[in-house]
C-alpha atoms as a PDB file:
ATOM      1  CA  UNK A   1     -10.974   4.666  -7.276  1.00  0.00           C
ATOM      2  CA  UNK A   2     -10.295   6.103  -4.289  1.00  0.00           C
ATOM      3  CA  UNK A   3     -12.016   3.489  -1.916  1.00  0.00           C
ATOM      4  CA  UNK A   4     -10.547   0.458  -4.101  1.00  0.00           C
ATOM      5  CA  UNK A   5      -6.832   2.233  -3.587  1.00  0.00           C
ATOM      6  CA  UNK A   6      -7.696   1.993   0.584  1.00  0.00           C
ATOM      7  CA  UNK A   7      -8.677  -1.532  -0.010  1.00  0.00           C
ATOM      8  CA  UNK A   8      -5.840  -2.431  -1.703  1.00  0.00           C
ATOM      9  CA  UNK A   9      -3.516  -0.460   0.550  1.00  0.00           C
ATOM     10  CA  UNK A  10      -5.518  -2.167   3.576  1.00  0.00           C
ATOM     11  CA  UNK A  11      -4.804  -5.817   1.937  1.00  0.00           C
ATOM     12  CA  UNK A  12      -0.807  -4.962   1.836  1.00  0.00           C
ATOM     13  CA  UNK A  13      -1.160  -3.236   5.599  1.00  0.00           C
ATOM     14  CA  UNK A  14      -1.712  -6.621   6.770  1.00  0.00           C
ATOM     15  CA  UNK A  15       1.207  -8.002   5.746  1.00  0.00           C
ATOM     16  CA  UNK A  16       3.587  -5.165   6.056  1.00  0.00           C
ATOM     17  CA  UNK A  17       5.524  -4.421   9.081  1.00  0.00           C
ATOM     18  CA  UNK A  18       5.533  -1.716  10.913  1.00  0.00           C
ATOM     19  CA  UNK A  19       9.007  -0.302   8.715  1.00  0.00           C
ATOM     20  CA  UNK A  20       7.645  -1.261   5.655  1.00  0.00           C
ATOM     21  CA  UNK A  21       4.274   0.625   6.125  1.00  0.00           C
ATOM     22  CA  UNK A  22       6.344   3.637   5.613  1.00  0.00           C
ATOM     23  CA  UNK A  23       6.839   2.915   2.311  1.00  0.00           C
ATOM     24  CA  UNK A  24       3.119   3.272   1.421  1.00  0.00           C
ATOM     25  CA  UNK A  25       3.968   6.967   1.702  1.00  0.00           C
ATOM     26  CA  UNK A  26       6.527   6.215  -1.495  1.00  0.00           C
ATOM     27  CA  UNK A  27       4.213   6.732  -4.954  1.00  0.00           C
ATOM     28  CA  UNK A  28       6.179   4.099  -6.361  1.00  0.00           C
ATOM     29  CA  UNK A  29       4.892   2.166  -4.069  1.00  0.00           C
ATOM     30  CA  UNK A  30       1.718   1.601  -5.623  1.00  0.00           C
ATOM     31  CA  UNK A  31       2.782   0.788  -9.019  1.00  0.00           C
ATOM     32  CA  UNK A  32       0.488  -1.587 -10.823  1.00  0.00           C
ATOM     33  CA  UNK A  33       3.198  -3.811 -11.310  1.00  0.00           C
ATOM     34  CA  UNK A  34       3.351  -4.465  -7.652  1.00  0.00           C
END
Protein backbone atom coordinates (compact mmCIF):
# COMPACT_ATOMS: atom_id res chain seq x y z
CA UNK A 1 0.00 0.00 0.00
CA UNK A 2 2.67 1.95 0.73
CA UNK A 3 4.14 2.39 -2.89
CA UNK A 4 0.45 2.93 -4.38
CA UNK A 5 -0.01 5.87 -1.50
CA UNK A 6 3.53 7.56 -3.17
CA UNK A 7 1.95 7.11 -6.49
CA UNK A 8 -1.02 8.61 -5.71
CA UNK A 9 0.58 11.37 -3.67
CA UNK A 10 3.08 11.78 -6.77
CA UNK A 11 -0.11 12.13 -9.25
CA UNK A 12 -1.59 15.13 -6.90
CA UNK A 13 2.27 16.63 -6.53
CA UNK A 14 1.95 17.49 -10.04
CA UNK A 15 -0.75 19.53 -9.83
CA UNK A 16 -0.32 21.08 -6.48
CA UNK A 17 1.52 24.20 -5.88
CA UNK A 18 4.13 24.72 -3.99
CA UNK A 19 1.50 26.01 -0.78
CA UNK A 20 -0.72 23.38 -1.34
CA UNK A 21 1.97 20.57 -1.14
CA UNK A 22 1.97 21.38 2.46
CA UNK A 23 -1.15 20.06 2.91
CA UNK A 24 -0.04 16.50 2.00
CA UNK A 25 1.42 16.64 5.50
CA UNK A 26 -2.54 17.05 6.71
CA UNK A 27 -4.00 13.14 7.18
CA UNK A 28 -7.12 14.44 6.02
CA UNK A 29 -5.60 15.05 3.20
CA UNK A 30 -5.66 11.73 1.87
CA UNK A 31 -9.15 10.84 2.49
CA UNK A 32 -10.59 8.43 -0.02
CA UNK A 33 -13.14 10.76 -0.77
CA UNK A 34 -10.63 13.06 -2.27
Amino acid sequence: QALALQGYISLKAYRLTPAALENLKNEEYFSPDK
